[in-house]
C-alpha atoms as a PDB file:
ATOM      1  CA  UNK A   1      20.067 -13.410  -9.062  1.00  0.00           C
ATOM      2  CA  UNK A   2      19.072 -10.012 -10.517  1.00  0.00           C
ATOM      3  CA  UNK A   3      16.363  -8.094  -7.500  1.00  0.00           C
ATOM      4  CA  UNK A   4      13.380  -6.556  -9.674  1.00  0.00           C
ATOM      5  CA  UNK A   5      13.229  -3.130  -9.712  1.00  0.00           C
ATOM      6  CA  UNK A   6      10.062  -1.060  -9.667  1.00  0.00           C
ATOM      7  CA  UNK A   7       9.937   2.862 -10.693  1.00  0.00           C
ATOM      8  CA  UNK A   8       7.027   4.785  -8.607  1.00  0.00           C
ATOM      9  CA  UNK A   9       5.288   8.038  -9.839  1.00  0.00           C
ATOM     10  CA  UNK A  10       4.436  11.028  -8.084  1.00  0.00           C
ATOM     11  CA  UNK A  11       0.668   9.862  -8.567  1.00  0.00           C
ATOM     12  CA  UNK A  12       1.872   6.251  -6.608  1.00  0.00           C
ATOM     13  CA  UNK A  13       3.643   8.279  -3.964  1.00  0.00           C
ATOM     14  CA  UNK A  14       0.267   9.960  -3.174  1.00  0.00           C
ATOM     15  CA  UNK A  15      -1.613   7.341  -3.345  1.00  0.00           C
ATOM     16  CA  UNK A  16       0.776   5.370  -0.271  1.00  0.00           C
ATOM     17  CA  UNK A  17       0.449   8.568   1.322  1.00  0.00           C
ATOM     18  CA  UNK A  18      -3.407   8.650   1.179  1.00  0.00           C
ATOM     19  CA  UNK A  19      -3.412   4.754   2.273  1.00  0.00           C
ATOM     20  CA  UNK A  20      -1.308   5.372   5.035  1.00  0.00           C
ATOM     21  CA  UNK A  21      -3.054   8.457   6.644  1.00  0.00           C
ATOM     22  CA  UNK A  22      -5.889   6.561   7.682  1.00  0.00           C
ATOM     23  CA  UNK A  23      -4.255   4.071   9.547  1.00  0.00           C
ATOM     24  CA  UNK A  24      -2.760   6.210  12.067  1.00  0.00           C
ATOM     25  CA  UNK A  25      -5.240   6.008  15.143  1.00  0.00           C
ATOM     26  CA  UNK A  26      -3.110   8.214  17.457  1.00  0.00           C
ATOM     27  CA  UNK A  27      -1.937  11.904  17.388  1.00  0.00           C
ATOM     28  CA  UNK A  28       2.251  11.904  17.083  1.00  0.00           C
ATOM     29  CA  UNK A  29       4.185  14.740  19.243  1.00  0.00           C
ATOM     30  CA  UNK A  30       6.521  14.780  16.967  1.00  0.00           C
ATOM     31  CA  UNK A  31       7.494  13.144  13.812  1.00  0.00           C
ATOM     32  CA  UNK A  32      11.473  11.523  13.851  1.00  0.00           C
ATOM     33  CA  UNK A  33      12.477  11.844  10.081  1.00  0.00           C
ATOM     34  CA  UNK A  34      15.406   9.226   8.493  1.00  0.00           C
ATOM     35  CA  UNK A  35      17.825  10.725   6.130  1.00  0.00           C
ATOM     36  CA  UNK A  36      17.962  10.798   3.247  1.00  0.00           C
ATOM     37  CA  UNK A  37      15.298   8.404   1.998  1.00  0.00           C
ATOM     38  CA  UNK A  38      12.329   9.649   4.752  1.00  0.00           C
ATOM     39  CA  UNK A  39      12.724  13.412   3.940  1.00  0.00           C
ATOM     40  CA  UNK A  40      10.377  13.415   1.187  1.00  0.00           C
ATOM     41  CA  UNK A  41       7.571  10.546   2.591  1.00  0.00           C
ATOM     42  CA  UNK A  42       8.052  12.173   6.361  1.00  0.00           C
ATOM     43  CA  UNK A  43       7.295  16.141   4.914  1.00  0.00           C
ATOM     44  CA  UNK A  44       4.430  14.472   2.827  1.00  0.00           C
ATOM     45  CA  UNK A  45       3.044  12.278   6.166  1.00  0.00           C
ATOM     46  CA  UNK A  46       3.480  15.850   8.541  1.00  0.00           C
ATOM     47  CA  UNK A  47       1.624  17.744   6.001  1.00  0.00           C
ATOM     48  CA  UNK A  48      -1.444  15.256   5.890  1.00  0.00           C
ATOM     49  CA  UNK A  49      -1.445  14.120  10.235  1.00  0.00           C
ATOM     50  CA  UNK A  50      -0.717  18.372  10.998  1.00  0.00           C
ATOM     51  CA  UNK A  51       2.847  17.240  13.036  1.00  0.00           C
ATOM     52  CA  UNK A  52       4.418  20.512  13.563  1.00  0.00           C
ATOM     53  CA  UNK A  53       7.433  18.916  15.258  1.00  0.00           C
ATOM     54  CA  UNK A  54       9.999  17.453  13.459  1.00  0.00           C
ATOM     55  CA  UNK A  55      13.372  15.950  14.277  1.00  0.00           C
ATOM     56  CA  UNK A  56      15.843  14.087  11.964  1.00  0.00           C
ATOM     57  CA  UNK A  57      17.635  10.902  12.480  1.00  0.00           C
ATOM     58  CA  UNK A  58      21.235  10.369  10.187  1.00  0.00           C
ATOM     59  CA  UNK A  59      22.484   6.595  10.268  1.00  0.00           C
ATOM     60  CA  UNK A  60      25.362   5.029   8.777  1.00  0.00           C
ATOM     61  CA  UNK A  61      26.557   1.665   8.494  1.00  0.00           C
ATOM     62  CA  UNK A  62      30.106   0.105   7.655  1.00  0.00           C
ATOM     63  CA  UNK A  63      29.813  -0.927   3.580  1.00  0.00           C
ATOM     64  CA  UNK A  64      28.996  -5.057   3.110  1.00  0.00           C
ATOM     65  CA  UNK A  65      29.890  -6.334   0.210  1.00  0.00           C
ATOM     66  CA  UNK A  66      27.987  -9.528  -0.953  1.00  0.00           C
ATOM     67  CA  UNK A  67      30.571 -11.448   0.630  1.00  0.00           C
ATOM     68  CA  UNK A  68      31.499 -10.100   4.086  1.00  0.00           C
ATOM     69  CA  UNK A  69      27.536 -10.512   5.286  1.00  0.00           C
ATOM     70  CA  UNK A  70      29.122 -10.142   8.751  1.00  0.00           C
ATOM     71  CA  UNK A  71      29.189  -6.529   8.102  1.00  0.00           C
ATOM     72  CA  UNK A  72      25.465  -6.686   8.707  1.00  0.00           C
ATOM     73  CA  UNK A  73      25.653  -7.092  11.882  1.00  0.00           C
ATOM     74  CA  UNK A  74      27.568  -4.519  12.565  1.00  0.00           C
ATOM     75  CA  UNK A  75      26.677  -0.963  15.224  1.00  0.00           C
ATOM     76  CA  UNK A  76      25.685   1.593  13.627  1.00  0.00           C
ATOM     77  CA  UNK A  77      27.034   5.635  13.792  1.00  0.00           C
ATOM     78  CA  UNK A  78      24.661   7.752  14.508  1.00  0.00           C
ATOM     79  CA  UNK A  79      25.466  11.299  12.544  1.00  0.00           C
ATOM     80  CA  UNK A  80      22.803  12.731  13.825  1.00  0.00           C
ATOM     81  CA  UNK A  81      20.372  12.081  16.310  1.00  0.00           C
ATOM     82  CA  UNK A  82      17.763  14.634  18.618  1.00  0.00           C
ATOM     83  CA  UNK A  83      18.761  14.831  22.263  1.00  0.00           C
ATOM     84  CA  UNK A  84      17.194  12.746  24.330  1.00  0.00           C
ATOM     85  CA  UNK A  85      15.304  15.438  26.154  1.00  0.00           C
ATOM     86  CA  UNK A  86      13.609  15.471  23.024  1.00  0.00           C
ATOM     87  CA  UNK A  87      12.701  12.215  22.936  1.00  0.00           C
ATOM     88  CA  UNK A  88      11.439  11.252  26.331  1.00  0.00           C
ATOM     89  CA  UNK A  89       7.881  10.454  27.689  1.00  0.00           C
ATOM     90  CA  UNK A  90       6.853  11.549  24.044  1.00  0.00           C
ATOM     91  CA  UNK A  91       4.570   9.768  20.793  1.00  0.00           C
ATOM     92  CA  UNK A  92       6.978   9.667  17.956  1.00  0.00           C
ATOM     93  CA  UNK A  93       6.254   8.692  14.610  1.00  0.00           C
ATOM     94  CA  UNK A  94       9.491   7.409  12.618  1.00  0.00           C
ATOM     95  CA  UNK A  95       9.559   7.961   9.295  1.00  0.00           C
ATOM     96  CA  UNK A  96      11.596   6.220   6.100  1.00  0.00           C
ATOM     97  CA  UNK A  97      10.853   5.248   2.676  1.00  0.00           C
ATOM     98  CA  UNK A  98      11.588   1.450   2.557  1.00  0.00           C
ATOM     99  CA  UNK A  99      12.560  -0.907   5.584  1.00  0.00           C
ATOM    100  CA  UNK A 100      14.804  -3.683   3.554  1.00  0.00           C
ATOM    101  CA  UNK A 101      16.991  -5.158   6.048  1.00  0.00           C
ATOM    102  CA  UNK A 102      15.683  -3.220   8.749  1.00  0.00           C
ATOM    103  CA  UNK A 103      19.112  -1.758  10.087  1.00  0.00           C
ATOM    104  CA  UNK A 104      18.345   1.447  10.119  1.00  0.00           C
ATOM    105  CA  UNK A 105      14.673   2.443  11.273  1.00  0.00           C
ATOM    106  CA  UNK A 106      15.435  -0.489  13.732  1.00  0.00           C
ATOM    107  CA  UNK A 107      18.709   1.424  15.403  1.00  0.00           C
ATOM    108  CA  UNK A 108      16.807   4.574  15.176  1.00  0.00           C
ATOM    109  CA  UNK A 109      13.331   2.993  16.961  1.00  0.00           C
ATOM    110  CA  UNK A 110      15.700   0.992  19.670  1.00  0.00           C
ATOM    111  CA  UNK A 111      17.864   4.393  20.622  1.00  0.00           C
ATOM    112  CA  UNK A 112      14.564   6.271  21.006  1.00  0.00           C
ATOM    113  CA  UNK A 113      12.864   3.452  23.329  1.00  0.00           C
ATOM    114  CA  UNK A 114      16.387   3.947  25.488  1.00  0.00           C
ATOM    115  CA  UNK A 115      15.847   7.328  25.496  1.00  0.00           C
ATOM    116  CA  UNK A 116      12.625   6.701  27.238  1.00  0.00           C
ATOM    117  CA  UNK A 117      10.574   7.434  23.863  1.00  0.00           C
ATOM    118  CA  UNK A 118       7.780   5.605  22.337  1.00  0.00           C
ATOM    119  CA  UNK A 119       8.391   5.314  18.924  1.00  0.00           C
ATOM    120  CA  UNK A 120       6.035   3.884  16.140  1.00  0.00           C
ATOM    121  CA  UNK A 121       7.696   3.201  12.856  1.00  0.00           C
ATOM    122  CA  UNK A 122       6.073   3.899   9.318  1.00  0.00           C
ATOM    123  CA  UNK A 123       7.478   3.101   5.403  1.00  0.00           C
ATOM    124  CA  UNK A 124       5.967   3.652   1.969  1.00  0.00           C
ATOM    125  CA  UNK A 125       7.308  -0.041   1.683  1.00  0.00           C
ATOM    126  CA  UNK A 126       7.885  -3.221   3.432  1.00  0.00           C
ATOM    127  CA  UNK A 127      10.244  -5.784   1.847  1.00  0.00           C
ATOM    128  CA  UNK A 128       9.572  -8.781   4.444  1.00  0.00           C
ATOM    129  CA  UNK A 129      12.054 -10.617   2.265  1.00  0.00           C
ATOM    130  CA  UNK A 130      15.193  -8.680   3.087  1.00  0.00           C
ATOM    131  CA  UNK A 131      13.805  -8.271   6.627  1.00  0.00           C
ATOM    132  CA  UNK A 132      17.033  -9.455   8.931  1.00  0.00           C
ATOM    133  CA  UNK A 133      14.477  -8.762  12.279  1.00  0.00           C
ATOM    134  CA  UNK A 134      12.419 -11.498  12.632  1.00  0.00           C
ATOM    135  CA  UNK A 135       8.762 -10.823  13.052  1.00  0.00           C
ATOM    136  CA  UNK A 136       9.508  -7.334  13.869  1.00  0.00           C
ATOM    137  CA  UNK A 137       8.242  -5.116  11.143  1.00  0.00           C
ATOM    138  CA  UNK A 138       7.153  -1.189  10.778  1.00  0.00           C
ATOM    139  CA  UNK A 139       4.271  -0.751  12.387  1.00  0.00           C
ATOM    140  CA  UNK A 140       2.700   1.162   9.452  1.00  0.00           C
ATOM    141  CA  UNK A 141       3.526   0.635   6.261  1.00  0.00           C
ATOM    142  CA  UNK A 142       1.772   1.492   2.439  1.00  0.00           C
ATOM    143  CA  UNK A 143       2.726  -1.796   0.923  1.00  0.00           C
ATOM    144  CA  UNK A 144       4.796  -4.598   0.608  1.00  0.00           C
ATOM    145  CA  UNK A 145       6.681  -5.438  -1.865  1.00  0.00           C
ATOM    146  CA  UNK A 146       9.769  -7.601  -2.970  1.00  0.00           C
ATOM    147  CA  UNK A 147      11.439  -5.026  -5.311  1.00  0.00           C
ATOM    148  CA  UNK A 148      13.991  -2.813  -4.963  1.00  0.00           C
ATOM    149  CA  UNK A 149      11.961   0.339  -4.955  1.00  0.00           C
ATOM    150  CA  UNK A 150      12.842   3.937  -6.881  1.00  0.00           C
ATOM    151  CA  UNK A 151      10.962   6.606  -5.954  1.00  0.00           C
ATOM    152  CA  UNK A 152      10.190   9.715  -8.810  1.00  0.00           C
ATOM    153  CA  UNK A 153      13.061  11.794  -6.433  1.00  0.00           C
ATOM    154  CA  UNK A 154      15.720   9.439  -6.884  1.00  0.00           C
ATOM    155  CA  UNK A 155      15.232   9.411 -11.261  1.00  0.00           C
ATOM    156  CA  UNK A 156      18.311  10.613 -12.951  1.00  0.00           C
ATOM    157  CA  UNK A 157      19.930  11.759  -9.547  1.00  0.00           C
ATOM    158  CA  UNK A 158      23.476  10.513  -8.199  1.00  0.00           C
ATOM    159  CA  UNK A 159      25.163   6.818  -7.795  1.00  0.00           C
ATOM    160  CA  UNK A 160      22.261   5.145  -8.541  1.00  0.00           C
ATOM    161  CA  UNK A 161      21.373   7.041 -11.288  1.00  0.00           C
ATOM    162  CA  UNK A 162      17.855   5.451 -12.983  1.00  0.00           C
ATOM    163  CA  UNK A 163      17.405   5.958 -17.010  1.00  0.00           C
ATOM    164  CA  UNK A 164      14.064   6.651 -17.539  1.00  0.00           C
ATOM    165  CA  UNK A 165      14.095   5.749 -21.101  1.00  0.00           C
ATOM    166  CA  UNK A 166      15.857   2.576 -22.856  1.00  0.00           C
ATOM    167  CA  UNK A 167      19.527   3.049 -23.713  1.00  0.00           C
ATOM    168  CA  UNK A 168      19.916   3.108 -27.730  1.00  0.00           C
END
């Protein structure tokens, strides 16, 4: 079964932005950015709640293949992560595009809360579909959605490479 793909503008992008803003009823110490895919959202969300603090958060995950689901289960690496000294006793907003499965904001919300953190987690978009958490979800999100997502950054860039107009 083919997923349904949706392309977002720029315009869009602003317009999750501006819903999202208003829901935030707490100032953030800092603002814990996922890359690649939260660079773009997280800069927009800092510029719009003032955070002046920002740390970043790389995550990878062994490759699963359709067939080996059990690969979904398994630990992340952490590339990069802030120190915990960062972390601790501190209001952290934790930013990514899209929570699909969940892995990653999840990994990166549980190793703060070890670190003695308190981490709130945000996306442009919740797919409660692909969710592998439960009734865990991001504690902000934009909107929901059941479509793999591209966002105006990722057109005509890399792997995964969108065509913007109709092949001939």
């Amino acid at each position: 079964m083919q997923r349904r793909t949706e392309l977002i503008t720029w315009q869009e992008v602003e317009k999750l932005i501006d819903h999202l803003t208003p829901q935030f009823q707490m100032e953030f110490e800092a603002m814990v950015i996922i890359t690649r895919g939260g660079i773009i959202p997280g800069g927009l969300l800092c510029e719009s709640l003032n955070i002046e603090s920002v740390l970043t958060a790389a995550v990878d995950f062994p490759f699963a293949s359709k067939i080996d689901t059990a690969k979904l289960l398994a630990w992340p690496q952490f590339i990069q992560f802030p120190d915990d000294d960062q972390l601790e006793d501190r209001k952290l907003l934790v930013v990514d595009d899209v929570w699909g499965s969940g892995r990653t904001i999840t990994a990166v919300r549980n190793r703060i809360v070890a670190a003695q953190g308190v981490p709130l987690t945000c996306v442009l978009h919740y797919n409660p579909y692909r969710n592998l958490f439960g009734q865990l979800r991001p504690d902000y999100f934009a909107a929901s959605t059941d479509a793999h997502i591209v966002y105006p950054w990722e057109v005509d860039q890399g792997p995964d490479r969108v065509l913007l107009d109709e092949p001939e």
